[in-house]
C-alpha atoms as a PDB file:
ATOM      1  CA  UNK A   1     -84.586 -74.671 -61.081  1.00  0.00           C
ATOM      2  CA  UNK A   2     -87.803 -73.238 -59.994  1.00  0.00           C
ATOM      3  CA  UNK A   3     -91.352 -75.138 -61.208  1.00  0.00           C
ATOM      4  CA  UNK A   4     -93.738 -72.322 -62.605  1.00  0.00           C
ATOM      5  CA  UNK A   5     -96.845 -72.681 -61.879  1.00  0.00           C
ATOM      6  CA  UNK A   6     -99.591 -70.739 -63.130  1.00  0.00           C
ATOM      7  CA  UNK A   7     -99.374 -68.002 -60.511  1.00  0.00           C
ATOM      8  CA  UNK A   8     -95.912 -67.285 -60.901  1.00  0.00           C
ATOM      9  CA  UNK A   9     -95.457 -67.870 -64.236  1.00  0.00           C
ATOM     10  CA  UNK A  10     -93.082 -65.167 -66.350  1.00  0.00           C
ATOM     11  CA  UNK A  11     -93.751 -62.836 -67.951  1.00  0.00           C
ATOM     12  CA  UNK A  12     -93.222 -62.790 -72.099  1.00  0.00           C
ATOM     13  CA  UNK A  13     -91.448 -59.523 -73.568  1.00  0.00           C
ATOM     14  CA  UNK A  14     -90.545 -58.168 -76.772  1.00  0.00           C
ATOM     15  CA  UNK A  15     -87.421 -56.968 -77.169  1.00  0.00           C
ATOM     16  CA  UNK A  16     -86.365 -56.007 -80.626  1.00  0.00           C
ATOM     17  CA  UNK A  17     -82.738 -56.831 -81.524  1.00  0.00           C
ATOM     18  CA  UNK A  18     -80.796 -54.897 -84.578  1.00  0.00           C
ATOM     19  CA  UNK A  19     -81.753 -51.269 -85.742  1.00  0.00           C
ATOM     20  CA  UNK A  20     -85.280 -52.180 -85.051  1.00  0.00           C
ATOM     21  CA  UNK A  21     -87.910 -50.302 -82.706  1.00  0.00           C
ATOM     22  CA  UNK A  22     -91.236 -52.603 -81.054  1.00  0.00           C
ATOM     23  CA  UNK A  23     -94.330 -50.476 -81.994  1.00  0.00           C
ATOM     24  CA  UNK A  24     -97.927 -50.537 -80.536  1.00  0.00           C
ATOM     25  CA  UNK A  25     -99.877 -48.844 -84.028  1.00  0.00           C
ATOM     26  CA  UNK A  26    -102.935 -46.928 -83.204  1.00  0.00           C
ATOM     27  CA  UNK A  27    -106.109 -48.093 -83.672  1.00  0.00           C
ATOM     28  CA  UNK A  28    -107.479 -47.425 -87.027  1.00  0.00           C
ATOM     29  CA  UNK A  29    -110.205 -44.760 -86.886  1.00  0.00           C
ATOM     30  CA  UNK A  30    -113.471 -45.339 -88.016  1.00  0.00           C
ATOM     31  CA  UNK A  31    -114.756 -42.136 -88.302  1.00  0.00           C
ATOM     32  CA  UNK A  32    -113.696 -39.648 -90.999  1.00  0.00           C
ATOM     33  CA  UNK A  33    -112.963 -35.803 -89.630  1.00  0.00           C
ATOM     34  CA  UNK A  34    -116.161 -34.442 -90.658  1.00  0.00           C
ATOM     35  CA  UNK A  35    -118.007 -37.238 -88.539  1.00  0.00           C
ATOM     36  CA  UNK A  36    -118.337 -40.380 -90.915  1.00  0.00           C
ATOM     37  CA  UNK A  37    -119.139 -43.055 -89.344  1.00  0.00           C
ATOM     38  CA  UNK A  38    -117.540 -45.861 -91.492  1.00  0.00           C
ATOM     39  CA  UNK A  39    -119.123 -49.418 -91.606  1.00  0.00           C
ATOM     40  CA  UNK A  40    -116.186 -52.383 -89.484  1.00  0.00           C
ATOM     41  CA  UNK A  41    -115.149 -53.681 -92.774  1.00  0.00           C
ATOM     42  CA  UNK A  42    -113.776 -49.912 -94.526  1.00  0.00           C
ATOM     43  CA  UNK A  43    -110.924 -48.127 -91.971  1.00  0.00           C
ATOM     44  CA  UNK A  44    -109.053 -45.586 -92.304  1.00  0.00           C
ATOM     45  CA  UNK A  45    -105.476 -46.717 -91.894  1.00  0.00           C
ATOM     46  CA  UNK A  46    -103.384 -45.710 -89.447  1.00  0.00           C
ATOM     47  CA  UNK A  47     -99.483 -45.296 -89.568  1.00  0.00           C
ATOM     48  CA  UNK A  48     -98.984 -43.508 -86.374  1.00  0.00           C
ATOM     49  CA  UNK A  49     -98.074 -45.741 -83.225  1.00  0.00           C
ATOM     50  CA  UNK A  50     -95.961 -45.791 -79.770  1.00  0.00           C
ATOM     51  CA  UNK A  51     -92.655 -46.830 -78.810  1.00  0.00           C
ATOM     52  CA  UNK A  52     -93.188 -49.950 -76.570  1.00  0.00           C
ATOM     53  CA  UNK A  53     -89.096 -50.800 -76.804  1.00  0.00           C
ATOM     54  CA  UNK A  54     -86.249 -49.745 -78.787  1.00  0.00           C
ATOM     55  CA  UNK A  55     -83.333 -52.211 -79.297  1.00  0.00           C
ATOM     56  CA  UNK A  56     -79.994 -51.782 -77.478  1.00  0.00           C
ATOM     57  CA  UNK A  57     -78.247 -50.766 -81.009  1.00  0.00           C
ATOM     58  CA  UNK A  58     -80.870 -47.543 -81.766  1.00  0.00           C
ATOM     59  CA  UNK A  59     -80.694 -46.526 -77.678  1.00  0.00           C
ATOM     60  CA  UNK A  60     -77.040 -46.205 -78.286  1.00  0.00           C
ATOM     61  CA  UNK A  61     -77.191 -44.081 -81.686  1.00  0.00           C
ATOM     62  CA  UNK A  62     -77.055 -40.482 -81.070  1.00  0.00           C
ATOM     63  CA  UNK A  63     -78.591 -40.392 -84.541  1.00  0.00           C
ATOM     64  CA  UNK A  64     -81.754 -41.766 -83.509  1.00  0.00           C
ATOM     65  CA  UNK A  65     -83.282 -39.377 -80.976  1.00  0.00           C
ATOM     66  CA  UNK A  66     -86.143 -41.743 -80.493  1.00  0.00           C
ATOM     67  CA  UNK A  67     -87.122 -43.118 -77.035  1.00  0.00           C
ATOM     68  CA  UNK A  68     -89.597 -45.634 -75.068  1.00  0.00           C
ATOM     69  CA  UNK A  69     -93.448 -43.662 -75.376  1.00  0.00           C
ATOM     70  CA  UNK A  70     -92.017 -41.871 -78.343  1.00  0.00           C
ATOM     71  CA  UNK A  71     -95.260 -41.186 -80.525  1.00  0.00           C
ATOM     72  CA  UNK A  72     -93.998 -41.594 -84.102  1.00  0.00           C
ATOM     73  CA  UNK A  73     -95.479 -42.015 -87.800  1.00  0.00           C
ATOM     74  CA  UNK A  74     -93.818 -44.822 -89.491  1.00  0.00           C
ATOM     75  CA  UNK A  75     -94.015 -47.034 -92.856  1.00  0.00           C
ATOM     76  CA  UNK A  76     -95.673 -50.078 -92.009  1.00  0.00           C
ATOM     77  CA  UNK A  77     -94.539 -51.963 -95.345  1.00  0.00           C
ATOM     78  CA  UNK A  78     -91.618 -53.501 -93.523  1.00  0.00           C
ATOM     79  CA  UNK A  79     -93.143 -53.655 -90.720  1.00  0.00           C
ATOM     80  CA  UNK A  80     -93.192 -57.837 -88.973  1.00  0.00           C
ATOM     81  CA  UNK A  81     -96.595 -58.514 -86.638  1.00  0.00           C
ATOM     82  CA  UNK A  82     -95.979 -59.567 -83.407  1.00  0.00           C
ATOM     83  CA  UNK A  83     -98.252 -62.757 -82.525  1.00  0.00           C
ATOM     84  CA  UNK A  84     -98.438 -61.408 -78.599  1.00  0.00           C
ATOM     85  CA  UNK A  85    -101.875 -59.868 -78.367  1.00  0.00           C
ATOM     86  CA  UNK A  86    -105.303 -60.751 -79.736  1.00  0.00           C
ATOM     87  CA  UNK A  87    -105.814 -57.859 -81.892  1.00  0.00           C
ATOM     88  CA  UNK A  88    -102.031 -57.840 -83.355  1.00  0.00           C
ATOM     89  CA  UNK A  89    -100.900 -53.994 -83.119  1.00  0.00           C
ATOM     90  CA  UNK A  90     -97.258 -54.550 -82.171  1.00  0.00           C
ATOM     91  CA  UNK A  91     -95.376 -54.875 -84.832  1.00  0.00           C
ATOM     92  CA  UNK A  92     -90.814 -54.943 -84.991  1.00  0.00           C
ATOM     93  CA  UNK A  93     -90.083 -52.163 -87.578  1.00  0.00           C
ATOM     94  CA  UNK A  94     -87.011 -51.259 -89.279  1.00  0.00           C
ATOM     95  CA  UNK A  95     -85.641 -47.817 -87.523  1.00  0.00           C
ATOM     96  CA  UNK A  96     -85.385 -46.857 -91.219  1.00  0.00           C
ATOM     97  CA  UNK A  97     -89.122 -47.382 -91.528  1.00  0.00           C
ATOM     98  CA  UNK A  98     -89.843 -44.556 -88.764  1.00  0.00           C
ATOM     99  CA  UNK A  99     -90.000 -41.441 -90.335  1.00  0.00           C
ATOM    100  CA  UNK A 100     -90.788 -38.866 -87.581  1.00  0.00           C
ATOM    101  CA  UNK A 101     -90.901 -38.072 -84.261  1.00  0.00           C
ATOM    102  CA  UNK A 102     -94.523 -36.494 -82.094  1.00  0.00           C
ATOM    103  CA  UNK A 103     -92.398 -33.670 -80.099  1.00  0.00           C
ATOM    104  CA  UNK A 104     -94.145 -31.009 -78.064  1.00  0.00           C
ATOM    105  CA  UNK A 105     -92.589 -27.813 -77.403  1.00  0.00           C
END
């Protein structure tokens, strides 16, 4: 077994297990549409986010057309934070919880 030292130590992922998707959420936006400037403590939540990883389970469901970088909206309510990054926007989400899909044509 090989010591890890700091240099070489490995790296931590995230890999969601069940019919659950890893999502980075987008930062809230602090200024309205019109140009609002809104003061740290008011945001305007945000319930749009990125696919970081989907779990083996959803990859393999031809009902869930969803993919890694998929931009999505989803319902945050069920939503678990993931501890991983200072400013906590990854959170494991229920597939059920994602609602739609960001396509281009």
């Amino acid at each position: 077994m090989a010591k890890t030292t700091p240099s070489t130590q490995a790296i931590e992922i995230v890999e969601p297990i069940g019919n659950r998707v890893l999502i980075r959420k987008d930062a809230d936006k602090k200024v309205t549409k019109v140009g609002i400037h809104l003061p740290d403590k008011i945001e305007i939540p945000t319930l749009t986010g990125r696919i970081v990883a989907v779990s083996a389970q959803v990859d393999n469901d031809e009902d869930y057309p969803i993919k890694q970088y998929d931009r999505v909206l989803f319902n945050p309510k069920n939503g678990i934070p993931v501890d991983f990054e200072g400013d906590n926007r990854l959170f494991v989400v229920p597939i059920k919880d994602v609602v739609a899909v960001f396509r281009k044509e």
